[in-house]
C-alpha atoms as a PDB file:
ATOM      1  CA  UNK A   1     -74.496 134.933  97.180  1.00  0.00           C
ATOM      2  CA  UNK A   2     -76.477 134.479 100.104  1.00  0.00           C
ATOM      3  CA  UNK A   3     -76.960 131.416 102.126  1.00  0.00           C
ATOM      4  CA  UNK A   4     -78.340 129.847 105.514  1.00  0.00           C
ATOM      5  CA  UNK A   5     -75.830 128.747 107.396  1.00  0.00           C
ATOM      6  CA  UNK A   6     -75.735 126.827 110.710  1.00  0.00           C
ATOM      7  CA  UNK A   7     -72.219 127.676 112.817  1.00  0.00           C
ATOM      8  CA  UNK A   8     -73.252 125.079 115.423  1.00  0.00           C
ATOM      9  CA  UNK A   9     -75.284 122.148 116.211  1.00  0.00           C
ATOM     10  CA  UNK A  10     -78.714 123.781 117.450  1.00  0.00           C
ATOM     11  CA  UNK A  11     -82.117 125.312 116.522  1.00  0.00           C
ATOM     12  CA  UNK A  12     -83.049 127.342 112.924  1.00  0.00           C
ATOM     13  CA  UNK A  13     -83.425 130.073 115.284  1.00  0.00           C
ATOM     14  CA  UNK A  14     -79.682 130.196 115.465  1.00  0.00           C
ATOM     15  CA  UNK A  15     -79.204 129.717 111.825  1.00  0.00           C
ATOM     16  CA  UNK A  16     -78.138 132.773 110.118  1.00  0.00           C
ATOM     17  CA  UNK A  17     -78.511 134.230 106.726  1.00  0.00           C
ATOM     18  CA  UNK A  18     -75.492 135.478 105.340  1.00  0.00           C
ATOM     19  CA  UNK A  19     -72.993 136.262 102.065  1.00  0.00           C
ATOM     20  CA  UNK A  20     -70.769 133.353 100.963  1.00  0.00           C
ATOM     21  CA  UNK A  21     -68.425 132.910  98.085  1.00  0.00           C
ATOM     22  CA  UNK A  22     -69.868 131.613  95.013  1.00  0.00           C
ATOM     23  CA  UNK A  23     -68.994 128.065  94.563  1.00  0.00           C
ATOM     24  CA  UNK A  24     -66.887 126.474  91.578  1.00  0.00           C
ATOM     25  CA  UNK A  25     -68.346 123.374  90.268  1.00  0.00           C
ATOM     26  CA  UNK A  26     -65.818 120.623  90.198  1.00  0.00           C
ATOM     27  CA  UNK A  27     -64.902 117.670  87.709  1.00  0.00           C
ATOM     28  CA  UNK A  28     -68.397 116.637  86.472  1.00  0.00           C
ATOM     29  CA  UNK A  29     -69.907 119.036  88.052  1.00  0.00           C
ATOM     30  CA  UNK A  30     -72.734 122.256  86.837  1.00  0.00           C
ATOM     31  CA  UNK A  31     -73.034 125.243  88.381  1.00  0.00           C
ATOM     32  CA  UNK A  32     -76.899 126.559  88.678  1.00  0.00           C
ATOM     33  CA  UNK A  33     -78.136 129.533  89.239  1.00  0.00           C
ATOM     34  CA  UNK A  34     -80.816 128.885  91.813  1.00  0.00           C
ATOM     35  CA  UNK A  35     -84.352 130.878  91.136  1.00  0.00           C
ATOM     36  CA  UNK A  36     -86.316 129.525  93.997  1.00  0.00           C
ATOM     37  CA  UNK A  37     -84.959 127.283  96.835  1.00  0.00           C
ATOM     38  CA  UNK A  38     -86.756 125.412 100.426  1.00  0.00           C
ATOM     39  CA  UNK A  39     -85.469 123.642 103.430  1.00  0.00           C
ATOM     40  CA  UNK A  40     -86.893 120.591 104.204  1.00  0.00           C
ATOM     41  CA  UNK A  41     -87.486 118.736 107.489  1.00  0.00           C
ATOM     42  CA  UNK A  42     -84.172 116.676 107.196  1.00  0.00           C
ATOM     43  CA  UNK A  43     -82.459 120.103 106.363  1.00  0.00           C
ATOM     44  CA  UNK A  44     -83.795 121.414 109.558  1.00  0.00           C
ATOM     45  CA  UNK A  45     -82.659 118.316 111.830  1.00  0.00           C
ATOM     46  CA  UNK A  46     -79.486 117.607 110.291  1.00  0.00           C
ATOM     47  CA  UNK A  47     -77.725 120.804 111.854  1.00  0.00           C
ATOM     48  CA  UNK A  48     -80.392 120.743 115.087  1.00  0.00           C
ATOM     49  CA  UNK A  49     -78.442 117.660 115.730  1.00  0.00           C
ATOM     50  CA  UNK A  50     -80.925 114.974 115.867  1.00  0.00           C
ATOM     51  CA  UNK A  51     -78.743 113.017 113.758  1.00  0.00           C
ATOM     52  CA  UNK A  52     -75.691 113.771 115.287  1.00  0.00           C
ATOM     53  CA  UNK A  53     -74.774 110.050 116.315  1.00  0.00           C
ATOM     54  CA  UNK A  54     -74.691 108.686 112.609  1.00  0.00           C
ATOM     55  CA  UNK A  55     -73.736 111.839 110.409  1.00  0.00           C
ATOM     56  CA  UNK A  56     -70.353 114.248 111.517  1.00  0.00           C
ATOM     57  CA  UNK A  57     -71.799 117.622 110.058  1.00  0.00           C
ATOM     58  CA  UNK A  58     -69.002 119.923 109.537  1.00  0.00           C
ATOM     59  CA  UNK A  59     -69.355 123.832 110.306  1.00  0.00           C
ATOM     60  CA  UNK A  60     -70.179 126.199 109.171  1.00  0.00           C
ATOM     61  CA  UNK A  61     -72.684 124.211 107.245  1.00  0.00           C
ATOM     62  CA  UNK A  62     -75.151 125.602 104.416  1.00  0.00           C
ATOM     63  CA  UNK A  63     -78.752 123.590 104.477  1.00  0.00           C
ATOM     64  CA  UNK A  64     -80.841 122.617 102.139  1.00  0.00           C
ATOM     65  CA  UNK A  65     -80.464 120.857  98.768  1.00  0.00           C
ATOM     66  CA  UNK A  66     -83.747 121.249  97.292  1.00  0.00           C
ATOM     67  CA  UNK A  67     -84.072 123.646  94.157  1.00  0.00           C
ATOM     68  CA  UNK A  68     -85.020 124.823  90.493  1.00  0.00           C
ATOM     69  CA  UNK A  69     -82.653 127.269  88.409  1.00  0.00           C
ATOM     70  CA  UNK A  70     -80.567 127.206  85.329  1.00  0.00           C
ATOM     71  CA  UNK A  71     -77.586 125.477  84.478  1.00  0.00           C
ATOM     72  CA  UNK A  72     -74.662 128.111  83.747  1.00  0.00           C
ATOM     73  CA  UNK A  73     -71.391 126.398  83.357  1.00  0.00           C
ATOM     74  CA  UNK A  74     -69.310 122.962  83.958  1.00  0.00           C
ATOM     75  CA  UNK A  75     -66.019 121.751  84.357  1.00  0.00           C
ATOM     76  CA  UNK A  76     -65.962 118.918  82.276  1.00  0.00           C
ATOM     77  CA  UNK A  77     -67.862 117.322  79.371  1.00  0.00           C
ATOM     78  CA  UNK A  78     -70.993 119.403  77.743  1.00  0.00           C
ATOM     79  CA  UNK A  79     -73.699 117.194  78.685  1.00  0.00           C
ATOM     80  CA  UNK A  80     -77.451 118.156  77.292  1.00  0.00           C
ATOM     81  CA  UNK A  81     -79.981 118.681  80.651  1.00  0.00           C
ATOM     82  CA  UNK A  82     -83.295 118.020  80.751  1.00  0.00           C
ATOM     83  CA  UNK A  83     -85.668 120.904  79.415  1.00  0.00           C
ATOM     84  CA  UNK A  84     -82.861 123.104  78.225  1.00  0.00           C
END
């Protein structure tokens, strides 16, 4: 899949786009298959490091956690979702 991801603390400038492995969805977890995605200002910050004194942001780091898709598959219980 493809992804933004920050290597290091600095500007979206610097933040790439790039192919990464699909994740697995843990215990309790869905997987989704994202149609349409956006970064927000926090999403922007986070890796610019303006909030470097109170959160440890590991690299490479993938922003962003606002999204719409389809749930595809889980790892634990079936659970019924909202509108499908």
């Amino acid at each position: 899949m493809k992804a933004v991801v920050a290597h290091a603390y600095g500007p979206p400038e610097e933040f790439t786009v790039q192919e990464v492995p699909v994740p697995r969805p843990g215990p309790g977890q869905i997987q989704v298959r994202i149609a349409a995605a956006s970064l927000n200002p926090t999403d922007i910050r986070l890796p610019g490091g303006e909030y470097r004194a109170a959160v440890d942001l590991p690299f490479p780091h993938i922003p962003g956690n606002d999204f719409a898709g389809d749930g595809e598959r889980g790892r634990s219980r079936r659970h019924r979702l909202p509108g499908g």
